[in-house]
Protein backbone atom coordinates (compact mmCIF):
# COMPACT_ATOMS: atom_id res chain seq x y z
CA UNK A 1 180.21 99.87 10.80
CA UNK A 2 181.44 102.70 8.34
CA UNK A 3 178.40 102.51 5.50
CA UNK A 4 180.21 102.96 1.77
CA UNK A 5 178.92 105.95 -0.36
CA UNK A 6 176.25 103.39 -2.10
CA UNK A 7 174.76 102.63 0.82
CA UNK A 8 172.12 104.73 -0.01
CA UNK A 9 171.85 103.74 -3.69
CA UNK A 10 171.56 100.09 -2.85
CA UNK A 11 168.66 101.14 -0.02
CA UNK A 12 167.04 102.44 -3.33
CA UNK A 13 167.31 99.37 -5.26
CA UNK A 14 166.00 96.87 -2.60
CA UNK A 15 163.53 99.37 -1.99
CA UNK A 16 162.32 99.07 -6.18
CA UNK A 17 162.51 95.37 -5.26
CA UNK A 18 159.98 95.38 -2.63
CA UNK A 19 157.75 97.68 -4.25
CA UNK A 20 157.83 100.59 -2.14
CA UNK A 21 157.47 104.36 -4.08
CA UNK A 22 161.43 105.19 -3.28
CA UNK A 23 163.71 107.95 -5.39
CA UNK A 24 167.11 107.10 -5.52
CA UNK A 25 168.62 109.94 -3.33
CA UNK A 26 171.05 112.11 -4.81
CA UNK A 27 174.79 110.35 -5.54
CA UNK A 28 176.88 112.87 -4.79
CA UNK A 29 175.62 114.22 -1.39
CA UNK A 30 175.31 110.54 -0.30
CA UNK A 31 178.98 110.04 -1.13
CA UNK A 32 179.73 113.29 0.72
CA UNK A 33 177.46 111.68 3.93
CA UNK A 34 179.56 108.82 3.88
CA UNK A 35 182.67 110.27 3.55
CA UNK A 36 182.03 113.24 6.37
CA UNK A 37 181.24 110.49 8.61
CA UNK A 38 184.39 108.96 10.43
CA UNK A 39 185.26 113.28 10.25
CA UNK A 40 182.19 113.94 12.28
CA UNK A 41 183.09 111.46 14.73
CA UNK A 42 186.34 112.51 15.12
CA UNK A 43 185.24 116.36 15.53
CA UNK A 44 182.53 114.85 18.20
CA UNK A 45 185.43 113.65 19.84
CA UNK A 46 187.38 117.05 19.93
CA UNK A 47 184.53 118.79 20.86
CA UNK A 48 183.45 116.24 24.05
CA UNK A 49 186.86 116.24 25.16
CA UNK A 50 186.66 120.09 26.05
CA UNK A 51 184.84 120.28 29.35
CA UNK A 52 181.97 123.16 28.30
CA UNK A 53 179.58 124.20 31.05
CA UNK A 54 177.30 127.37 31.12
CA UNK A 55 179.60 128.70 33.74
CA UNK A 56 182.82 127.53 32.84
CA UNK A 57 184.04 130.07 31.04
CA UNK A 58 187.91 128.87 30.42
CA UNK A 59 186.21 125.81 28.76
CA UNK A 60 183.30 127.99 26.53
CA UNK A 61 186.04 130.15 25.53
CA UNK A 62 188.38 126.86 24.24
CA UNK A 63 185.63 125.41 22.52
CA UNK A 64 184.49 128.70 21.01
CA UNK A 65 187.85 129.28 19.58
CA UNK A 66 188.12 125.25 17.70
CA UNK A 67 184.54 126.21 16.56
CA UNK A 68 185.45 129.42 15.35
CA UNK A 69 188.12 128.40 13.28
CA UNK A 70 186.64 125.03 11.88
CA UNK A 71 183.83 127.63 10.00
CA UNK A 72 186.82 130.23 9.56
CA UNK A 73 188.75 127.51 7.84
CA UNK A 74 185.77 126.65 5.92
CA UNK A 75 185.43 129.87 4.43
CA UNK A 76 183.06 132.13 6.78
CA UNK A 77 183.44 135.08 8.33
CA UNK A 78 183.77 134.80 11.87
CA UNK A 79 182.95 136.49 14.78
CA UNK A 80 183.46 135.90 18.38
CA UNK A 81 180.53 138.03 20.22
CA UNK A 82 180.42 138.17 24.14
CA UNK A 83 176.96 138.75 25.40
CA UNK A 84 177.27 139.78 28.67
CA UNK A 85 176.52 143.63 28.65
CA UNK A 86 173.33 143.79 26.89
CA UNK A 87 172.17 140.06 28.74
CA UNK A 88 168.59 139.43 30.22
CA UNK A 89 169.33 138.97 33.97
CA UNK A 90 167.36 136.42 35.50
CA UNK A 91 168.28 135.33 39.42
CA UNK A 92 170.65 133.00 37.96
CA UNK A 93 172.28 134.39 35.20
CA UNK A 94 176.47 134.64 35.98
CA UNK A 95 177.89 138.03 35.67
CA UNK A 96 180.15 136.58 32.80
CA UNK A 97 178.43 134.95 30.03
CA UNK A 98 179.84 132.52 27.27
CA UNK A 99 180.83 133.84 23.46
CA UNK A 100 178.59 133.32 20.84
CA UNK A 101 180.09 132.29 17.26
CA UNK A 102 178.77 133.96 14.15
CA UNK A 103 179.53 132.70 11.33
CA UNK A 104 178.00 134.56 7.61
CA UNK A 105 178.66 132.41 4.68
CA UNK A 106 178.07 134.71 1.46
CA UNK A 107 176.24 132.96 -1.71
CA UNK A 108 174.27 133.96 -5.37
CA UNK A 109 171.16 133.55 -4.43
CA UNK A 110 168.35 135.78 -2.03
CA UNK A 111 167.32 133.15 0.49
CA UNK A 112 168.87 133.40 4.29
CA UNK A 113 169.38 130.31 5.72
CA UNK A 114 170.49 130.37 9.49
CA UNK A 115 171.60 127.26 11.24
CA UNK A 116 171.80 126.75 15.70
CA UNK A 117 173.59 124.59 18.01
CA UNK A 118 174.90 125.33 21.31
CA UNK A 119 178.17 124.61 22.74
CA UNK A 120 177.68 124.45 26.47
CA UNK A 121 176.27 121.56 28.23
CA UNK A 122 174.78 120.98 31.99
CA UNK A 123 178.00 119.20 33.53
CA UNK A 124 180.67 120.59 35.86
CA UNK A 125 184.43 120.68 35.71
CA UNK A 126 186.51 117.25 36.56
CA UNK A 127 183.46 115.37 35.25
CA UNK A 128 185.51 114.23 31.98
CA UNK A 129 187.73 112.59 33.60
CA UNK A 130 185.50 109.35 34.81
CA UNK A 131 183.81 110.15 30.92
CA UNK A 132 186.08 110.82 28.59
CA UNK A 133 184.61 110.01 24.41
CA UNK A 134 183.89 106.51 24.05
CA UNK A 135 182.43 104.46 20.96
CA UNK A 136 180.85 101.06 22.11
CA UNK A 137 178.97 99.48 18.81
CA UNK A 138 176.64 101.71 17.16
CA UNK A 139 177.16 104.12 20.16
CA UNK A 140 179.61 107.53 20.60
CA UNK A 141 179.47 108.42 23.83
CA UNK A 142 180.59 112.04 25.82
CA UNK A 143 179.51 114.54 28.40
CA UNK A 144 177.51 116.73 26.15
CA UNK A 145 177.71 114.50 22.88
CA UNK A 146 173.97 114.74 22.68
CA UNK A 147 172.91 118.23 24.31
CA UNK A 148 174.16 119.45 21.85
CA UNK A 149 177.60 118.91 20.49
CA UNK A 150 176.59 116.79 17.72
CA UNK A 151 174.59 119.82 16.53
CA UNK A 152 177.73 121.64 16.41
CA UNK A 153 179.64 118.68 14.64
CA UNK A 154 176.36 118.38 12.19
CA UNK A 155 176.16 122.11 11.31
CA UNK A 156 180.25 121.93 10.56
CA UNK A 157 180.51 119.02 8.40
CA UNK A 158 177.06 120.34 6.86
CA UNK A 159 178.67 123.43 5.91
CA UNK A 160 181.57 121.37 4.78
CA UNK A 161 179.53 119.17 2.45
CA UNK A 162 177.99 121.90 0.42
CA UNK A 163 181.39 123.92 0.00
CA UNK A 164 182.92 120.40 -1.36
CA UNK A 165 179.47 120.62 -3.82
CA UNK A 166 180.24 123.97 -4.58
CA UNK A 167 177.19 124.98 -3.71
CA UNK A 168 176.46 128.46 -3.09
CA UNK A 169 172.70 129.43 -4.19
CA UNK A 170 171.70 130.89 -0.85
CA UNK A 171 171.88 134.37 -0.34
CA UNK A 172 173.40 134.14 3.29
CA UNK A 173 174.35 130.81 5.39
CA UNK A 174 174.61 132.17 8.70
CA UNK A 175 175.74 129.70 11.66
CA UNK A 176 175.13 131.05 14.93
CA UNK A 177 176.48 128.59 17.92
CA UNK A 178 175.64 129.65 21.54
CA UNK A 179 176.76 129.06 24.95
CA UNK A 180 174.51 129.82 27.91
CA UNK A 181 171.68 127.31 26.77
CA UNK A 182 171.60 125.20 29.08
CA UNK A 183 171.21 128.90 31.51
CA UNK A 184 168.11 129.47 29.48
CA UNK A 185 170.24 131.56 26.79
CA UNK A 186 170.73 135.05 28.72
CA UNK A 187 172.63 136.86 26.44
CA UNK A 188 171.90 135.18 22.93
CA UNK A 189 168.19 134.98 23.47
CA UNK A 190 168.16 138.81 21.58
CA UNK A 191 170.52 138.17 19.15
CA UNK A 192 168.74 135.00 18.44
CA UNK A 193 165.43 136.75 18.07
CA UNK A 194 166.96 139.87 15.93
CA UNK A 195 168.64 137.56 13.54
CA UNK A 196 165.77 134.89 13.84
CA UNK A 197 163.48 137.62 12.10
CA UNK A 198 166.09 138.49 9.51
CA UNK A 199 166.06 135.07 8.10
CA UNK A 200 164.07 132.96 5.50
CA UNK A 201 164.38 129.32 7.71
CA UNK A 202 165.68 128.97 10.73
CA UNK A 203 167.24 125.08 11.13
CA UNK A 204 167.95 124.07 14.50
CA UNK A 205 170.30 121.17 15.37
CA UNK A 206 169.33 119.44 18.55
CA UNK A 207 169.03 116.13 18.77
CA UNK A 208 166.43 113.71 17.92
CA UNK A 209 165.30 110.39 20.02
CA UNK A 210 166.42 106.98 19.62
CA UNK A 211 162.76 106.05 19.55
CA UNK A 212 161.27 109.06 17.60
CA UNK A 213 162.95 109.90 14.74
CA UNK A 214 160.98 113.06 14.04
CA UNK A 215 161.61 117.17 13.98
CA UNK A 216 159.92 119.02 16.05
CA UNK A 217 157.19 121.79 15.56
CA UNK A 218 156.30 123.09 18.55
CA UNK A 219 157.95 123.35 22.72
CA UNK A 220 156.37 124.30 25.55
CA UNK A 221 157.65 127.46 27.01
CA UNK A 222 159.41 128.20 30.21
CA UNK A 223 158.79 130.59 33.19
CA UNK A 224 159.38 130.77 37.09
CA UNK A 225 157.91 132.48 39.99
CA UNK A 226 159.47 133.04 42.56
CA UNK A 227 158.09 134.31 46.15
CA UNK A 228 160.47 136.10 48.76
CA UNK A 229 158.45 137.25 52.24
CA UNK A 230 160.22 139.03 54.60
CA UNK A 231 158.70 138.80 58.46
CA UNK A 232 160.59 139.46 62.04
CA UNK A 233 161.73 136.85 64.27
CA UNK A 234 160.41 136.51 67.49
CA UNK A 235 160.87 133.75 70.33
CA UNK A 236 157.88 131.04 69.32
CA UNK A 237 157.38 130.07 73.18
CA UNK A 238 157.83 133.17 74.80
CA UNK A 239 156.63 135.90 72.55
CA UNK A 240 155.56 134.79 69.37
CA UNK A 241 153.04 137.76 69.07
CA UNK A 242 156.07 140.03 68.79
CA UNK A 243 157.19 138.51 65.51
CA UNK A 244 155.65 138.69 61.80
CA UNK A 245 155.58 135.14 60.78
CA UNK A 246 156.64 134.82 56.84
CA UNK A 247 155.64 131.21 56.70
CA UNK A 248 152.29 132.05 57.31
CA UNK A 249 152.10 134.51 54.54
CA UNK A 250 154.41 132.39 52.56
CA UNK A 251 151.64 129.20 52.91
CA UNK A 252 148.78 131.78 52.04
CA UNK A 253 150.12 132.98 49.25
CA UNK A 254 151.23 129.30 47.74
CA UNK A 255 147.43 128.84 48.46
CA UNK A 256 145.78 131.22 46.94
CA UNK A 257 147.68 130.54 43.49
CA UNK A 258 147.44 126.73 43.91
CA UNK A 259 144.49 126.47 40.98
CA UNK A 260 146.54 129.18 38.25
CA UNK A 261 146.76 125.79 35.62
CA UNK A 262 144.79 125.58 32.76
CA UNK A 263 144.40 122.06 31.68
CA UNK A 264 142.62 122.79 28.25
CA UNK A 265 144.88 125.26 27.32
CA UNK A 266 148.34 123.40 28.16
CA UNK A 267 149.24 126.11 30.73
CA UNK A 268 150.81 124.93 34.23
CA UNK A 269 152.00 126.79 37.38
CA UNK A 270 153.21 123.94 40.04
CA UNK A 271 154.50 125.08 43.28
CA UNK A 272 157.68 122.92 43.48
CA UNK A 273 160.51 124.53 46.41
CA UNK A 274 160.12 126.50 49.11
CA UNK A 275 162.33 127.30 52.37
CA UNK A 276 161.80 129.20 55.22
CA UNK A 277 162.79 129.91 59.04
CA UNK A 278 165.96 129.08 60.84
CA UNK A 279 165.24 126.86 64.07
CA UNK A 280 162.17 125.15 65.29
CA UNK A 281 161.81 127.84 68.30
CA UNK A 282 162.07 131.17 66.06
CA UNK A 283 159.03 132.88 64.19
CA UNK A 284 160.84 132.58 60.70
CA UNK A 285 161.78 136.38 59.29
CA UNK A 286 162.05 135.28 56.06
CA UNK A 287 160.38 132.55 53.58
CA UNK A 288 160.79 131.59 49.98
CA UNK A 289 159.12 129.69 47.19
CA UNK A 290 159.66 128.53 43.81
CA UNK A 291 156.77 128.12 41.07
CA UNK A 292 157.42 126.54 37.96
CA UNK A 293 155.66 127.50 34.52
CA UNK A 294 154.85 125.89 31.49
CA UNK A 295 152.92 127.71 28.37
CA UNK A 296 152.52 126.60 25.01
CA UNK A 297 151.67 130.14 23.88
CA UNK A 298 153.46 133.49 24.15
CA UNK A 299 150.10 135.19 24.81
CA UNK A 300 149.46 132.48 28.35
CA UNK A 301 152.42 134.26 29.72
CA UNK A 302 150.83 137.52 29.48
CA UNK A 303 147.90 135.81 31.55
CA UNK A 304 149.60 134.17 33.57
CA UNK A 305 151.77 137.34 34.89
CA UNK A 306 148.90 139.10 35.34
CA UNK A 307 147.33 136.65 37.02
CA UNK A 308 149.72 135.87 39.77
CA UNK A 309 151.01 140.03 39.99
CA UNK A 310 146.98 140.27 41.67
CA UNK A 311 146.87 137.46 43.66
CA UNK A 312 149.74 138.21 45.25
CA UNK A 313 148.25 141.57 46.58
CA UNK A 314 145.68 139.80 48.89
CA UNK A 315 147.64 139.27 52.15
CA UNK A 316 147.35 137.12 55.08
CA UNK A 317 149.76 139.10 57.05
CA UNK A 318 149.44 142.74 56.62
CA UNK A 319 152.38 143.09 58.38
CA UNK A 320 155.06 141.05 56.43
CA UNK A 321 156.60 142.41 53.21
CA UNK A 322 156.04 140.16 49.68
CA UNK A 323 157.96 140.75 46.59
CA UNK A 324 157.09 138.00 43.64
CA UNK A 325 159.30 137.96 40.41
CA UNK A 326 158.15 136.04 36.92
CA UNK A 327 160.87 135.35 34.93
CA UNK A 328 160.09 134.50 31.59
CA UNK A 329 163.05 131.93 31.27
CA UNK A 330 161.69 130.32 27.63
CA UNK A 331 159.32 131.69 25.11
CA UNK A 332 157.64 128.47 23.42
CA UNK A 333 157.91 127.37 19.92
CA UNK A 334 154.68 127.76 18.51
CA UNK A 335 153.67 125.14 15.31
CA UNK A 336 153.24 127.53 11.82
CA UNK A 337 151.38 126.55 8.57
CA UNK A 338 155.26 127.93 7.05
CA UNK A 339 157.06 124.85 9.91
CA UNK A 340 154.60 122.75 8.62
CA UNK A 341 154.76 123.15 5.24
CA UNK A 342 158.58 122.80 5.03
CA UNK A 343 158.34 119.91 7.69
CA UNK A 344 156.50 118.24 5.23
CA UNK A 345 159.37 118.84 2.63
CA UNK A 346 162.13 117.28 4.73
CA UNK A 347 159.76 114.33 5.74
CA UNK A 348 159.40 114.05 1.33
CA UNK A 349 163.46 113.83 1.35
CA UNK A 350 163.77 111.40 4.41
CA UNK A 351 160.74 109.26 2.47
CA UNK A 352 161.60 108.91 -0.76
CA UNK A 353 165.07 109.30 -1.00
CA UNK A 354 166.28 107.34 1.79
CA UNK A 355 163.16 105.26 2.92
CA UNK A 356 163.22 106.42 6.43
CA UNK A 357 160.37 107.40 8.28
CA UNK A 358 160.10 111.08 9.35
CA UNK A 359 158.02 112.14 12.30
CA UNK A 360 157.07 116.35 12.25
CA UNK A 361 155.39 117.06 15.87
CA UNK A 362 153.45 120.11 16.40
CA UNK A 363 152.28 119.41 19.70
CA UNK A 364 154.49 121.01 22.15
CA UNK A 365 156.59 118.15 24.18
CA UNK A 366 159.83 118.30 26.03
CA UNK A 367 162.24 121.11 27.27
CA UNK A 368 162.60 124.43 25.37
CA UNK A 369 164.95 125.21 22.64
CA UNK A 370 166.83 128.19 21.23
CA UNK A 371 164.30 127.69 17.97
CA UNK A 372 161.64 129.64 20.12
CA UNK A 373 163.51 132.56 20.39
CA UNK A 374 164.29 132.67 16.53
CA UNK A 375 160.75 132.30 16.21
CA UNK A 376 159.72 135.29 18.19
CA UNK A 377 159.34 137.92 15.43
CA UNK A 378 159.55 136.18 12.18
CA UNK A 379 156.73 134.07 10.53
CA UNK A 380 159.41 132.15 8.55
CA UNK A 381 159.42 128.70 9.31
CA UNK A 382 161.04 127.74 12.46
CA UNK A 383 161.84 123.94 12.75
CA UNK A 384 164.30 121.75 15.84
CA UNK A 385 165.85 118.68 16.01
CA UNK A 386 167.70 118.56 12.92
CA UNK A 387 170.61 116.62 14.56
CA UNK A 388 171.34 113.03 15.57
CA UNK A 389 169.32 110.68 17.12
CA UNK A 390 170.48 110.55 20.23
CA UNK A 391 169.82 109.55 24.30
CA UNK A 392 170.62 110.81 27.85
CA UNK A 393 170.92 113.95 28.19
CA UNK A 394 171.85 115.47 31.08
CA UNK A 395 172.04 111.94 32.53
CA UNK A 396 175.84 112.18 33.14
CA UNK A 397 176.54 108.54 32.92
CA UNK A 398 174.78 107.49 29.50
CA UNK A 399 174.37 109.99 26.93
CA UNK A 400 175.01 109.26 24.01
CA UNK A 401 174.31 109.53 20.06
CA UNK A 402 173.50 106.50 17.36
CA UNK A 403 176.43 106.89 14.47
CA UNK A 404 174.29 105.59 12.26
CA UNK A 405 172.12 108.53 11.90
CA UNK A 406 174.90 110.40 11.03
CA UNK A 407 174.66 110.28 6.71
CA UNK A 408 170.83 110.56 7.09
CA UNK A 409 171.10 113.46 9.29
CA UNK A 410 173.92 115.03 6.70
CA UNK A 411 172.09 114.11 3.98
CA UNK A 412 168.81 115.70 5.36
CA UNK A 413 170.58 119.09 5.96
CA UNK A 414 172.38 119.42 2.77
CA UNK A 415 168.93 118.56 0.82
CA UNK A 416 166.69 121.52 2.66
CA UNK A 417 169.68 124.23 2.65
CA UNK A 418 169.81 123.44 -1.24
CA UNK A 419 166.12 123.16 -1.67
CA UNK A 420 165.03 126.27 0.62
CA UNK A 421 168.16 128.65 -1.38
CA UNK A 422 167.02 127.20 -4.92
CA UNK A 423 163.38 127.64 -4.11
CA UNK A 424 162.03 124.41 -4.64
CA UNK A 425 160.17 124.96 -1.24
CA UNK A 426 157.80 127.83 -0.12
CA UNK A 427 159.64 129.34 3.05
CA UNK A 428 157.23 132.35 3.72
């Protein structure tokens, strides 16, 4: 159901009725919501039906170029950046990385506002086929419509709202739309970072829950270990003292870092793959294993490292040859007194204007987000899920977003780029 621009006047007046402490929101950007609506759902559509994944390259570099010149055509100056050179290289990082857009939107005022989505979603090519954009009820569904192309479709029609206000108090609007998330960003994680600290709030556009409607404060970080021991194959029955059995220093080794969690501070290392030898009567030559890491501060990955860089020097097998690499795939998004503080703002607008709840976590729950690495050297406030309420990601057959938390959502994001570039909330 489309909702009419007083939708949000007449949620004010019922609210007077029932007694509830409710300001009516602001007219005009609730007539803007309304009206962006059936616009965002038709950019959702053109978006979804451009097959994006981390690796697909032809497809990152389509949907780069409609991005590109939606914000071009709305005014900003554009730039198409491939990261590839100057990328962080982790064991699976492609060669050839996806374009980031930049887009700088020039204003009056002093305050930078900076505003991230990605582009590129989990799912492989041919998959739209069998799932092409869909709306069923209160439902618009698509490969990628939730993680994160409605933070895309948000961030334009956001943009598009306050040029139609004439709006234009912030200092610098800059949009910044990635695509190697979903690859644990390799080559915008620095850019991310450099610009992250450059800026007075950093909004970040994934999605929210169907059941929580709430931003987020905090994510746990992200890290792997991986193990690689290199032994010589022998014949098991025949001469099995002639070999150097990698299994045996691969299982010692798993071992000896089996107890590297730390329940009471949130960090976890959890042996979860391994692989090793090539038939049942051959000493194995080689061996591998896979640890993954969770941290909810940058400083546990410091101990962590450390930690499993000396275990790993205590051998079982003198002979065999172990080489361990941490990759430090996600930095987590740490919870600020600044997040909080203009958490609390937003949760204000949701309250009283539209009489919606607004949850603000800042305990560290789910995957990891691009918002950590703008967080990294700044101690402006950092805050994630500005976007649609939304469900299965990832899932391949059901995600989806709710349409009707499209004019809050709007409506949200218009209100804290106008109150963070007027001032009307403390940002450092």
């Amino acid at each position: 159901m489309t909702l009419q621009p007083r939708t949000f006047l007449l949620a004010a007046v019922c609210a007077a009725f029932l007694g509830t402490a409710f300001a009516a929101p602001d007219a005009r950007i609730a007539a803007l919501a309304a009206k962006e609506k059936p616009a965002l759902l038709e950019t959702l559509k053109e978006l979804v039906s451009i097959e994006s994944g981390s690796r697909d390259i032809e497809g990152l570099e389509k949907i780069s170029d409609l991005i590109a010149a939606k914000l071009k055509a709305l005014g900003g100056e554009v730039e198409l950046i491939d990261p590839s050179a100057e990328a962080y290289r982790m064991e699976d990082t492609p060669e050839k990385i996806g374009r980031v857009v930049r887009a700088t939107f020039k204003g009056t005022g002093t305050k930078k506002i900076m505003l991230i989505a990605h582009m590129d979603t989990v799912y492989t090519i041919g998959m739209l086929n069998k799932q092409p954009f869909r709306i069923d009820g209160d439902k618009a569904y698509g490969l990628g419509i939730a993680d994160d192309k409605q933070g895309v479709a948000v961030i334009t029609h956001l943009v598009s709202m306050l040029q139609a206000l004439k709006f234009k108090d912030y200092g610098t609007l800059t949009v910044l739309i990635n695509g190697d998330e979903e690859i644990s960003s390799p080559g915008s994680r620095a850019l991310l970072t450099k610009l992250g600290g450059e800026h007075d709030a950093v909004l970040s556009f994934e999605g929210a829950s169907i059941k929580d409607d709430k931003l987020s404060l905090a994510t746990a970080g992200i890290a792997s270990v991986t193990l690689n021991v290199a032994g010589k194959a022998s014949h098991a029955g025949s001469a099995p003292e002639l070999g150097v059995n990698a299994l045996y220093e691969l299982s010692h080794q798993i071992l000896q870092m089996r107890d590297l969690s730390d329940p009471a501070s949130g960090l976890k290392m959890n042996w979860t793959i391994s692989k090793s030898g090539t038939n049942r009567n051959v000493i194995p030559a080689s061996a591998t294993a896979g640890a993954d890491v969770r941290v909810l501060k940058v400083a546990d990955y410091d101990r962590i490292e450390q930690q499993v860089n000396e275990r790993v020097k205590k051998q079982l097998v003198p002979e065999a040859k172990v080489e361990l690499k941490f990759e430090r795939r996600r930095p987590p998004l740490e919870a600020t007194d600044a997040s909080r503080a203009l958490a609390k703002h937003a949760q204000a607008i949701y309250k009283d204007e539209l009489g919606r709840p607004l949850g603000a976590d800042d305990k560290a729950a789910g995957g990891g987000t691009d918002a950590a690495f703008a967080s990294l050297k700044t101690k402006a406030p950092v805050i994630e899920r500005f976007g649609l309420q939304g469900f299965g990601a990832h899932s391949a057959d059901a995600e989806y977003v709710l349409i009707d938390s499209i004019e809050p959502r709007l409506y949200l994001g218009v209100r804290m780029v106008m109150d963070i570039a007027s001032g009307k909330t403390t940002v450092r």
